[in-house]
PDB file of N, CA and C in Angstrom:
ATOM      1  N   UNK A   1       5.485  13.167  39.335  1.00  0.00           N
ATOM      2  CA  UNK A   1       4.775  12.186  38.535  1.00  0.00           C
ATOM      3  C   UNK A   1       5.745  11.105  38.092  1.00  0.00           C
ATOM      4  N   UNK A   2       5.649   9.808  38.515  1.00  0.00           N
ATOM      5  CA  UNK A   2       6.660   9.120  37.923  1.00  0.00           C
ATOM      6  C   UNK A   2       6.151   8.544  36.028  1.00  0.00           C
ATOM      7  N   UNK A   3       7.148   8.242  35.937  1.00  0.00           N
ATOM      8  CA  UNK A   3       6.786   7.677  34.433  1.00  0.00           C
ATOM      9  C   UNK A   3       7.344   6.266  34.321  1.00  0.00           C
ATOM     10  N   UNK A   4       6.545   4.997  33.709  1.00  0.00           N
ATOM     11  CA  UNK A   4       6.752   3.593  33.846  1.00  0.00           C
ATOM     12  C   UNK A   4       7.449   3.702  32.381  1.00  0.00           C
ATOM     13  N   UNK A   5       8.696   3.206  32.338  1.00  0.00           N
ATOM     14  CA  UNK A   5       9.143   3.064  31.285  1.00  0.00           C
ATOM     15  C   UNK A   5       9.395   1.723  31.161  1.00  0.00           C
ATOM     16  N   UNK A   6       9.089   0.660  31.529  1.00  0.00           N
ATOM     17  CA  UNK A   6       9.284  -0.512  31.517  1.00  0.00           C
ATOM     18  C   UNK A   6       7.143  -0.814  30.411  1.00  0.00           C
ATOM     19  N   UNK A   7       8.464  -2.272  29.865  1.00  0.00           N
ATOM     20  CA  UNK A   7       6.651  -2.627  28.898  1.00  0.00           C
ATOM     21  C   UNK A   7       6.361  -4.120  29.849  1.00  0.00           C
ATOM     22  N   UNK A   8       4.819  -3.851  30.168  1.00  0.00           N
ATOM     23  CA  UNK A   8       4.052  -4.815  30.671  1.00  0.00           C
ATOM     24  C   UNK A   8       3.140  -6.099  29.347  1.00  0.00           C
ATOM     25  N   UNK A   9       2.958  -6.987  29.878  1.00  0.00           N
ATOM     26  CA  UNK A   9       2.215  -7.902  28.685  1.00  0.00           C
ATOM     27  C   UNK A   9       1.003  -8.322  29.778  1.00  0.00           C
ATOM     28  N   UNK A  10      -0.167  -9.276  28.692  1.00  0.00           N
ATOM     29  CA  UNK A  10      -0.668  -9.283  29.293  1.00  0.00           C
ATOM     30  C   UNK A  10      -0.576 -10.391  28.171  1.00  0.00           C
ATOM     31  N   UNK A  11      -0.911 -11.603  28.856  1.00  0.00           N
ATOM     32  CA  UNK A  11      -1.352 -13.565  28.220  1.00  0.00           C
ATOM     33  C   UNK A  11      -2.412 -13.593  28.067  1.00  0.00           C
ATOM     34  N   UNK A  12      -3.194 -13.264  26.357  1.00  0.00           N
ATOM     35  CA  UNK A  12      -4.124 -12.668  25.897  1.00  0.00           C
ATOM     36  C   UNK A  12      -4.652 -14.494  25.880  1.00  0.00           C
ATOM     37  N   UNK A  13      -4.155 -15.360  25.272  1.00  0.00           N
ATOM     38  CA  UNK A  13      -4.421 -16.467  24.825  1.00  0.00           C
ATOM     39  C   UNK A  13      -3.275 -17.509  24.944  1.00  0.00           C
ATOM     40  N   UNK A  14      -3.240 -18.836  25.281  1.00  0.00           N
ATOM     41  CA  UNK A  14      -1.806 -19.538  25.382  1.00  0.00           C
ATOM     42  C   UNK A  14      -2.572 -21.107  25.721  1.00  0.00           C
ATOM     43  N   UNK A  15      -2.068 -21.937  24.431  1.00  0.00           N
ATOM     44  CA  UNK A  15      -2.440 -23.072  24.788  1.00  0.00           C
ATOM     45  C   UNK A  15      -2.722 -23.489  23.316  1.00  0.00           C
ATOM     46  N   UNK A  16      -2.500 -24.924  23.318  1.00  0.00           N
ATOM     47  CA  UNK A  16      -3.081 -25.932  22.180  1.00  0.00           C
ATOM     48  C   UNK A  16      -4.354 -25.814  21.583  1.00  0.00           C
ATOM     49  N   UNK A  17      -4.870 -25.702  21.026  1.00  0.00           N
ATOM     50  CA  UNK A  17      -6.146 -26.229  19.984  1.00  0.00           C
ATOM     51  C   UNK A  17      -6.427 -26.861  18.824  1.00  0.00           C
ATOM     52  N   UNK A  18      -7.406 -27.510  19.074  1.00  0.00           N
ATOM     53  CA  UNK A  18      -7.876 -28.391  17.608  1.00  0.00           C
ATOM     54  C   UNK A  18      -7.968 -27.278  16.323  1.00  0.00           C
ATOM     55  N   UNK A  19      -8.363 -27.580  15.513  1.00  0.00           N
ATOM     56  CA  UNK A  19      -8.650 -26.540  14.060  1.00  0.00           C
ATOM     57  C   UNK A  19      -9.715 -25.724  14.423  1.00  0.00           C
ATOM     58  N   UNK A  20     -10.889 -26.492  14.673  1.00  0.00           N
ATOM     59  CA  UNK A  20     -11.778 -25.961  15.321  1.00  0.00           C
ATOM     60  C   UNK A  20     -12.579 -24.798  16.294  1.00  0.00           C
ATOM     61  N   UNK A  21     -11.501 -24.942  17.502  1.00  0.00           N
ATOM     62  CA  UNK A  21     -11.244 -24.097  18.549  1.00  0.00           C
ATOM     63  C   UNK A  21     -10.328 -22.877  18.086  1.00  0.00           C
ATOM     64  N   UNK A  22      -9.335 -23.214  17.468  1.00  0.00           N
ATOM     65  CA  UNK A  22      -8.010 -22.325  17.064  1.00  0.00           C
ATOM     66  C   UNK A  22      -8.880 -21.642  16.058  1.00  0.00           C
ATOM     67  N   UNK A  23      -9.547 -21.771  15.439  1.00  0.00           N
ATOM     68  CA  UNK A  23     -10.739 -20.912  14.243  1.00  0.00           C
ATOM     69  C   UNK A  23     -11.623 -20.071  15.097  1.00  0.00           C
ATOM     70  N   UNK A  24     -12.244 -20.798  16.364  1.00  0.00           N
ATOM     71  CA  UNK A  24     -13.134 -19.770  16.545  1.00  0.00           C
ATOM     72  C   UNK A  24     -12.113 -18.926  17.746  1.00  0.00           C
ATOM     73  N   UNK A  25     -11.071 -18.941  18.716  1.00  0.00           N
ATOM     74  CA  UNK A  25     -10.347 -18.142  18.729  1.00  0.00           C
ATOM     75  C   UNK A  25     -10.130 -16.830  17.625  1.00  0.00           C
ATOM     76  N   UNK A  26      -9.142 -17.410  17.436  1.00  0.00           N
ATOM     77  CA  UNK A  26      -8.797 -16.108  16.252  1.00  0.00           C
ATOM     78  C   UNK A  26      -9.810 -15.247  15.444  1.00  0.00           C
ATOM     79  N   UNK A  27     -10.718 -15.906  15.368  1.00  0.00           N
ATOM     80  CA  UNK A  27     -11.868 -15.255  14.107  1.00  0.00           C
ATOM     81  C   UNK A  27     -12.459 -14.317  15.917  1.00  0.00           C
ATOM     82  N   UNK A  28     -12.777 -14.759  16.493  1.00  0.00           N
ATOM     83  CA  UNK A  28     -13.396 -13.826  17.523  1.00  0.00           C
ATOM     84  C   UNK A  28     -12.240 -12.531  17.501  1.00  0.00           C
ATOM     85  N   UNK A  29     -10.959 -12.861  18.133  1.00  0.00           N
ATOM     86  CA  UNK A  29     -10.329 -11.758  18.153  1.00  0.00           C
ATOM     87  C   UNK A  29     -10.039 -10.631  17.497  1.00  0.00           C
ATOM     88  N   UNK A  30     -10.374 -11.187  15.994  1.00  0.00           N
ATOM     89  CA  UNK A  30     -10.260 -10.225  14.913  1.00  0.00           C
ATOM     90  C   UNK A  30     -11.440  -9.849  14.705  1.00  0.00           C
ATOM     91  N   UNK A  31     -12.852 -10.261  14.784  1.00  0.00           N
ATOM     92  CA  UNK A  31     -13.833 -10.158  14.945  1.00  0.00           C
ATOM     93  C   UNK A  31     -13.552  -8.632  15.637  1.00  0.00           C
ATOM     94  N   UNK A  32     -13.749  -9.164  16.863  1.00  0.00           N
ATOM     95  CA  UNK A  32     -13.617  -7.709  18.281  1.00  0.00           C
ATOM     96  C   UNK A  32     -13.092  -6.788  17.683  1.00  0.00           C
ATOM     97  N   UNK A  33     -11.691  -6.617  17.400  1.00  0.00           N
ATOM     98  CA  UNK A  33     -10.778  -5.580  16.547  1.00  0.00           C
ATOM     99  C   UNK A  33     -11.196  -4.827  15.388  1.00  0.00           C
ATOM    100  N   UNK A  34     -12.049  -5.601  14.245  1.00  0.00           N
ATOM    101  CA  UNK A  34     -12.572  -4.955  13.420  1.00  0.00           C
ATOM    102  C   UNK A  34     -13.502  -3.829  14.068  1.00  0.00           C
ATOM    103  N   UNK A  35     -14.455  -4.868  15.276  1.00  0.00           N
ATOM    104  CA  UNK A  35     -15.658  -3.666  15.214  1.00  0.00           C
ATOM    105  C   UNK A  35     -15.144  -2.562  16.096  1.00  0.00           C
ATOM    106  N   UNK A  36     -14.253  -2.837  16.984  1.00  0.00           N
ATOM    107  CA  UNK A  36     -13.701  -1.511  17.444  1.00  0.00           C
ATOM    108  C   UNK A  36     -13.591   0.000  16.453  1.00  0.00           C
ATOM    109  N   UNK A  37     -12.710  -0.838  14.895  1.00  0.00           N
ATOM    110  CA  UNK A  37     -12.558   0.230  13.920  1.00  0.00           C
ATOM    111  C   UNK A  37     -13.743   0.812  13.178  1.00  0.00           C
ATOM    112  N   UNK A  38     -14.668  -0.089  13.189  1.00  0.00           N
ATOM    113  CA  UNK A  38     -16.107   0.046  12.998  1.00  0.00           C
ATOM    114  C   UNK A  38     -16.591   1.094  13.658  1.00  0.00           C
ATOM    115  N   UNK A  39     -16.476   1.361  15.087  1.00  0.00           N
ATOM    116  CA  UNK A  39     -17.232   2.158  16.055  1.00  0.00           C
ATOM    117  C   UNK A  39     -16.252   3.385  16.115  1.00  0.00           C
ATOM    118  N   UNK A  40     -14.791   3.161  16.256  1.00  0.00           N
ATOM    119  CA  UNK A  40     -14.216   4.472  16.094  1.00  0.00           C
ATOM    120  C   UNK A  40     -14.339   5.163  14.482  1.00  0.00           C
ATOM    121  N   UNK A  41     -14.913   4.420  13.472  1.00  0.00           N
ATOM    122  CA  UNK A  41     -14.755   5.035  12.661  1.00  0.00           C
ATOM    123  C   UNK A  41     -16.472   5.516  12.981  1.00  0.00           C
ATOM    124  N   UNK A  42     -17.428   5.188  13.113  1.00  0.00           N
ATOM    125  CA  UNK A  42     -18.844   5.308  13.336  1.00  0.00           C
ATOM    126  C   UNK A  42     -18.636   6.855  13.859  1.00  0.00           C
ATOM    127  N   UNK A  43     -17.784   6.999  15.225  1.00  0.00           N
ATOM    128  CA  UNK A  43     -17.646   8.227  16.067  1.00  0.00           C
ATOM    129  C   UNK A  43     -16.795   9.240  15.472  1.00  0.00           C
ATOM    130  N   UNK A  44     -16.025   9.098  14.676  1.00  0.00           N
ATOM    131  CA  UNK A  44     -15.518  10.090  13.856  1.00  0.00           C
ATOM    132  C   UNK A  44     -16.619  11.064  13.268  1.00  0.00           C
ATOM    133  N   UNK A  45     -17.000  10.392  12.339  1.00  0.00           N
ATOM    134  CA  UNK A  45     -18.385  10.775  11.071  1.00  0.00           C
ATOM    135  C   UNK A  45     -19.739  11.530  12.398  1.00  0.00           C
ATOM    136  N   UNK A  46     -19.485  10.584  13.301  1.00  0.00           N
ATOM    137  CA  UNK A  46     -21.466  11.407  14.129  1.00  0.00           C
ATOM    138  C   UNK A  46     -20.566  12.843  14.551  1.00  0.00           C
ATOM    139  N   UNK A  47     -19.290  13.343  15.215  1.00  0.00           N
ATOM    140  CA  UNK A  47     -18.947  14.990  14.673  1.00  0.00           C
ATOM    141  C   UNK A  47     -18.775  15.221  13.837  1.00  0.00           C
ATOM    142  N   UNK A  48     -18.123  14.729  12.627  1.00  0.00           N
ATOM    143  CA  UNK A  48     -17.785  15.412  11.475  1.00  0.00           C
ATOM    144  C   UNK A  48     -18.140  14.615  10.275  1.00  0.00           C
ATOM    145  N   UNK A  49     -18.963  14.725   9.489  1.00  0.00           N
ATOM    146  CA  UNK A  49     -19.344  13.583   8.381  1.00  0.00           C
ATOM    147  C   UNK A  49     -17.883  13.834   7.406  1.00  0.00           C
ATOM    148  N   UNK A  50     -17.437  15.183   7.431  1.00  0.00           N
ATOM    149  CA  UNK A  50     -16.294  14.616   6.837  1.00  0.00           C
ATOM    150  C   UNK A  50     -14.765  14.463   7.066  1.00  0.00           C
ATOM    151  N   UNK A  51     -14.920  13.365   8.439  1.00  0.00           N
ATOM    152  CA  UNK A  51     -13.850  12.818   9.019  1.00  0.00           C
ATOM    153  C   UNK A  51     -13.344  12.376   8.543  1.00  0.00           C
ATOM    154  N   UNK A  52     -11.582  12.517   8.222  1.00  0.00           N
ATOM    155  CA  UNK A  52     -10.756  11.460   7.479  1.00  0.00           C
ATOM    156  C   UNK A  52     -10.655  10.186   8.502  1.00  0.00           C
ATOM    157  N   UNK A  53     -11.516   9.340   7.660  1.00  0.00           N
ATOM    158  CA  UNK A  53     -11.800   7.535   7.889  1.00  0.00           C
ATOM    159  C   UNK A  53     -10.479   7.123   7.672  1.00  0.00           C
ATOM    160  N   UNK A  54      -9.555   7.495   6.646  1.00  0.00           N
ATOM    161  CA  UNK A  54      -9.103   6.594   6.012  1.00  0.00           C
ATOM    162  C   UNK A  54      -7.784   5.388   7.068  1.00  0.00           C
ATOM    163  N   UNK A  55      -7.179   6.078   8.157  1.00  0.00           N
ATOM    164  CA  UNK A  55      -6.546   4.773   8.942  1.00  0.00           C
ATOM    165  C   UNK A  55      -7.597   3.589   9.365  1.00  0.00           C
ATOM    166  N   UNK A  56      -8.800   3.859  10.100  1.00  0.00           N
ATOM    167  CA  UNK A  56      -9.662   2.672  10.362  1.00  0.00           C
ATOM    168  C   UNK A  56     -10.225   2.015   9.058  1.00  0.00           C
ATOM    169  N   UNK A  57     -10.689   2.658   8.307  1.00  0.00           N
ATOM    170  CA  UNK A  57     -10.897   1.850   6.985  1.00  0.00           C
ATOM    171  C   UNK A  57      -9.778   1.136   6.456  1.00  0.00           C
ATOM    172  N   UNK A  58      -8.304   1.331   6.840  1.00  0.00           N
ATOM    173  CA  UNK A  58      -7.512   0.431   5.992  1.00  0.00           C
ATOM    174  C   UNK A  58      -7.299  -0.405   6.972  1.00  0.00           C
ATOM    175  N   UNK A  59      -7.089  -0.112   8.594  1.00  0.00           N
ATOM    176  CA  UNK A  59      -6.858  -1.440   9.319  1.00  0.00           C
ATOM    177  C   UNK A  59      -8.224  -2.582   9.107  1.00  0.00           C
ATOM    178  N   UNK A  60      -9.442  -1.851   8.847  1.00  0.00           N
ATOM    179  CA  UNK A  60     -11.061  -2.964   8.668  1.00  0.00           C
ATOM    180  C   UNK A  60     -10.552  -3.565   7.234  1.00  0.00           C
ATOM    181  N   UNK A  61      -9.901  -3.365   6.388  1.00  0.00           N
ATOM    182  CA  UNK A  61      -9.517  -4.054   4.648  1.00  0.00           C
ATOM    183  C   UNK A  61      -8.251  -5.079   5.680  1.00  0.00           C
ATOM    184  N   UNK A  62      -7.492  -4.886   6.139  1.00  0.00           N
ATOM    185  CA  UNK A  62      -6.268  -5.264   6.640  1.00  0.00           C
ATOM    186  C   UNK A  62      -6.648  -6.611   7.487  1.00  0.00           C
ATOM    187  N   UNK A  63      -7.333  -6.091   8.403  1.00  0.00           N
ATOM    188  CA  UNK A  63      -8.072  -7.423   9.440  1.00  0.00           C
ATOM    189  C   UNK A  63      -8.929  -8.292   8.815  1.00  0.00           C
ATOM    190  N   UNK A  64      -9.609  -8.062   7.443  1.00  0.00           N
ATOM    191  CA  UNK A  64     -10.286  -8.729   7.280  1.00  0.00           C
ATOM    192  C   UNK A  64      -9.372  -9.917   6.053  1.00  0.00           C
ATOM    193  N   UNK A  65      -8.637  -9.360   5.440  1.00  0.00           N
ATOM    194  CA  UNK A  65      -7.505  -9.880   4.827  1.00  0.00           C
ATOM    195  C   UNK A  65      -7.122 -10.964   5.816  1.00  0.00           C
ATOM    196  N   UNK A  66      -6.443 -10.791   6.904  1.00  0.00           N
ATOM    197  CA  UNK A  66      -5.825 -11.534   7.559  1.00  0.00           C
ATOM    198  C   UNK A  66      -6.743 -12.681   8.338  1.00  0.00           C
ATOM    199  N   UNK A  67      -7.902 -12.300   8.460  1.00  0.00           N
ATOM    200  CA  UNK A  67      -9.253 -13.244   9.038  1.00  0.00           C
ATOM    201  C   UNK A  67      -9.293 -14.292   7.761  1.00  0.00           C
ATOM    202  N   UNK A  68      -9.221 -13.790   6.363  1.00  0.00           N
ATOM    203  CA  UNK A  68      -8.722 -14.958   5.232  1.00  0.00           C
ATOM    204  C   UNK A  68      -7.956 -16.112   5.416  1.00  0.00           C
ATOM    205  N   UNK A  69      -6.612 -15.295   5.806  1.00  0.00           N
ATOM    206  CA  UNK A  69      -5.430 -16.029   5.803  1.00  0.00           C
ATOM    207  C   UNK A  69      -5.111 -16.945   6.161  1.00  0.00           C
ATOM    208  N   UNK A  70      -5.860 -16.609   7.962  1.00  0.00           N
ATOM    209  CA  UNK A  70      -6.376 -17.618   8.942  1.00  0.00           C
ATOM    210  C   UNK A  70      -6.816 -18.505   8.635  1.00  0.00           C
ATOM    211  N   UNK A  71      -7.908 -18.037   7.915  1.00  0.00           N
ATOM    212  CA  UNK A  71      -9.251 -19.218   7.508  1.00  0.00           C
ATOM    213  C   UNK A  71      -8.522 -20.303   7.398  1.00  0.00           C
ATOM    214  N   UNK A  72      -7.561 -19.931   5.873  1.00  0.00           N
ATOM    215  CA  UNK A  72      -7.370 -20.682   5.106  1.00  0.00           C
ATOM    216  C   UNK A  72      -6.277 -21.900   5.686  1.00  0.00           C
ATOM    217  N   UNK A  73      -4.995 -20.844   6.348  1.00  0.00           N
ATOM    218  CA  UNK A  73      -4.125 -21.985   7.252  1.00  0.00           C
ATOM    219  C   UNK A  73      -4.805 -22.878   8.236  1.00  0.00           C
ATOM    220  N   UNK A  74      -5.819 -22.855   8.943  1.00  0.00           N
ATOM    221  CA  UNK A  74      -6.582 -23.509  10.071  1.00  0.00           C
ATOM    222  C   UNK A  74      -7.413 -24.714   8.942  1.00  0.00           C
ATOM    223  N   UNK A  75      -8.074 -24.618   7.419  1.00  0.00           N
ATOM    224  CA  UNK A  75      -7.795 -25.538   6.613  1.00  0.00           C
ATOM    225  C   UNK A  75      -7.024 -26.317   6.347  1.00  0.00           C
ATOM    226  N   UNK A  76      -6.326 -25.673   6.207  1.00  0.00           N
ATOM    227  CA  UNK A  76      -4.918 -26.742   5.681  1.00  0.00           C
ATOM    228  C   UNK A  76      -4.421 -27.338   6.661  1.00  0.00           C
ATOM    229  N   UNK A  77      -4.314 -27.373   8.360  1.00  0.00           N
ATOM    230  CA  UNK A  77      -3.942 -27.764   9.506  1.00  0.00           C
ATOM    231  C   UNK A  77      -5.408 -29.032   9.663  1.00  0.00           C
ATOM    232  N   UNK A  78      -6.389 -28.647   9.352  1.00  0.00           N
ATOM    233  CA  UNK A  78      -7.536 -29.242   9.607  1.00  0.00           C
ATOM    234  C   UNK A  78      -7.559 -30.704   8.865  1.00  0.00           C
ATOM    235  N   UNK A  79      -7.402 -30.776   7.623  1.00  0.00           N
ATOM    236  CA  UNK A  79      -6.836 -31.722   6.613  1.00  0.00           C
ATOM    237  C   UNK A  79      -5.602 -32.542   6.708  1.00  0.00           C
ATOM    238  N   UNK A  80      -5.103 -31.714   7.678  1.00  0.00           N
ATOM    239  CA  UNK A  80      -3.486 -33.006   8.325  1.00  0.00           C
ATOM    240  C   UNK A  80      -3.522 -33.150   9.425  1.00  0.00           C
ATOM    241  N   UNK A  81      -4.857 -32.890   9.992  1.00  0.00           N
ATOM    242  CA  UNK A  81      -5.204 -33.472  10.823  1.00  0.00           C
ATOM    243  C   UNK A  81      -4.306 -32.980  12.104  1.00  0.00           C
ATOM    244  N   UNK A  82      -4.003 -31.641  12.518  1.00  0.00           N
ATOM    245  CA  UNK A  82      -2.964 -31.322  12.924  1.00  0.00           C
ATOM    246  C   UNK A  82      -3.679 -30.484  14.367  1.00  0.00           C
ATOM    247  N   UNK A  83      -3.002 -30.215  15.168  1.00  0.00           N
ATOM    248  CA  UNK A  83      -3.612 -29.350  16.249  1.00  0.00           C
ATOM    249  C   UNK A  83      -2.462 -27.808  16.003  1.00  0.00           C
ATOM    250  N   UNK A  84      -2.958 -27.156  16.980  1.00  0.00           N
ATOM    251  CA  UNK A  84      -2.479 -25.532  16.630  1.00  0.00           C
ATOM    252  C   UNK A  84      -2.286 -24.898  18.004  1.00  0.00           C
ATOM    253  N   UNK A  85      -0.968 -24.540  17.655  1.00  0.00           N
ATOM    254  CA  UNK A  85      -0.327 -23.960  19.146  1.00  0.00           C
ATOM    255  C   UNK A  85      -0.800 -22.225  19.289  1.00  0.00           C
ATOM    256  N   UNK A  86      -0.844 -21.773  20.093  1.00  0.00           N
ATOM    257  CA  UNK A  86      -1.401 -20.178  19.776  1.00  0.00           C
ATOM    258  C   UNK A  86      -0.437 -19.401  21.199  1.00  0.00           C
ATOM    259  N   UNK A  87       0.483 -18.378  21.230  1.00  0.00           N
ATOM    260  CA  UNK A  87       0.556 -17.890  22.038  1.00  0.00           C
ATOM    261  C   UNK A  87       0.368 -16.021  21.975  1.00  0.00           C
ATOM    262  N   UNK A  88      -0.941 -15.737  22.375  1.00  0.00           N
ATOM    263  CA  UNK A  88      -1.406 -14.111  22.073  1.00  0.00           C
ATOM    264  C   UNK A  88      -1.174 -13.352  23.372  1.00  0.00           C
ATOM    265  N   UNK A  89       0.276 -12.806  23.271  1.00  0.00           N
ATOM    266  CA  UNK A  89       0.824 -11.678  23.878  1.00  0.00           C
ATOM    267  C   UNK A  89       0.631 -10.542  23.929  1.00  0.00           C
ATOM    268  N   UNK A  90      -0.057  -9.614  24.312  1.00  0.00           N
ATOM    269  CA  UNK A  90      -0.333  -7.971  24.599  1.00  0.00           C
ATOM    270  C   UNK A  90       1.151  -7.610  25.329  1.00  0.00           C
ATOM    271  N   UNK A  91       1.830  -7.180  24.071  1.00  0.00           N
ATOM    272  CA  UNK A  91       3.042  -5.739  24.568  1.00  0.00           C
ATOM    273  C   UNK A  91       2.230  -4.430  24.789  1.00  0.00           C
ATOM    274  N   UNK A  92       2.138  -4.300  25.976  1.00  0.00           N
ATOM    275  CA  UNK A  92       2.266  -2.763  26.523  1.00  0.00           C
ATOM    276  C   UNK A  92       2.965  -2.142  26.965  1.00  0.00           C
ATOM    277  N   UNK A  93       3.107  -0.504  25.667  1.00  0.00           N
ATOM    278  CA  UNK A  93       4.356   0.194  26.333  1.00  0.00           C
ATOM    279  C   UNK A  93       4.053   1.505  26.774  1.00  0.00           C
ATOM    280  N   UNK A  94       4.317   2.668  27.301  1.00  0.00           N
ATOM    281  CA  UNK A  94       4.057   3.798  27.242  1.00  0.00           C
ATOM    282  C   UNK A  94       4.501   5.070  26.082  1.00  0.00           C
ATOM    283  N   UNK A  95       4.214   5.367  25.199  1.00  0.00           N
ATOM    284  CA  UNK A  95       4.282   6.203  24.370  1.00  0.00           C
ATOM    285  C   UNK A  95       4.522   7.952  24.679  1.00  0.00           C
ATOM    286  N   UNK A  96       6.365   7.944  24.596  1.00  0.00           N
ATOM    287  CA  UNK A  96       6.252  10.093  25.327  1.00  0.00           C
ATOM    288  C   UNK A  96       5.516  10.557  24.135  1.00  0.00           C
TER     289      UNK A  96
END
């Protein structure tokens, strides 16, 4: 069996945007991510109602924090009239 110890990426996103675009980027991506934790936490609870939630419940408080943050910098870029560089890299590694 060989084993890949080398990490692959994958060019999730790369390129300029207005405030606009760069908003609905990001808000989608975190969007997606939340409901992932949404559904793995959903599938926890349908075997065990009393599944410890508590890692997906703090990354869904965490992402949604940071969907703020966003907001708010893509404001403040929006108002100076500024465009927004984005480069979204996927590090993939293998985990022994």
């Amino acid at each position: 069996m060989e084993v890949i110890s080398d990490v692959k990426t994958i060019n999730l996103v790369d390129g300029t945007f207005t405030p606009s675009e760069a908003h609905d980027v990001i808000q989608a991506l975190i969007d997606q991510k939340i409901n992932f934790h949404k559904f793995q936490r959903l599938s926890w609870c349908e075997g065990d109602i009393n599944a410890d939630t508590q890692y997906p419940d703090g990354r869904i408080a965490e992402l949604i924090e940071e969907k703020k943050k966003a907001k708010e910098l893509i404001a403040e870029l929006r108002k100076e009239g500024k465009k927004l560089r984005i480069d979204g890299i996927l590090k993939i590694s293998v985990e022994e």
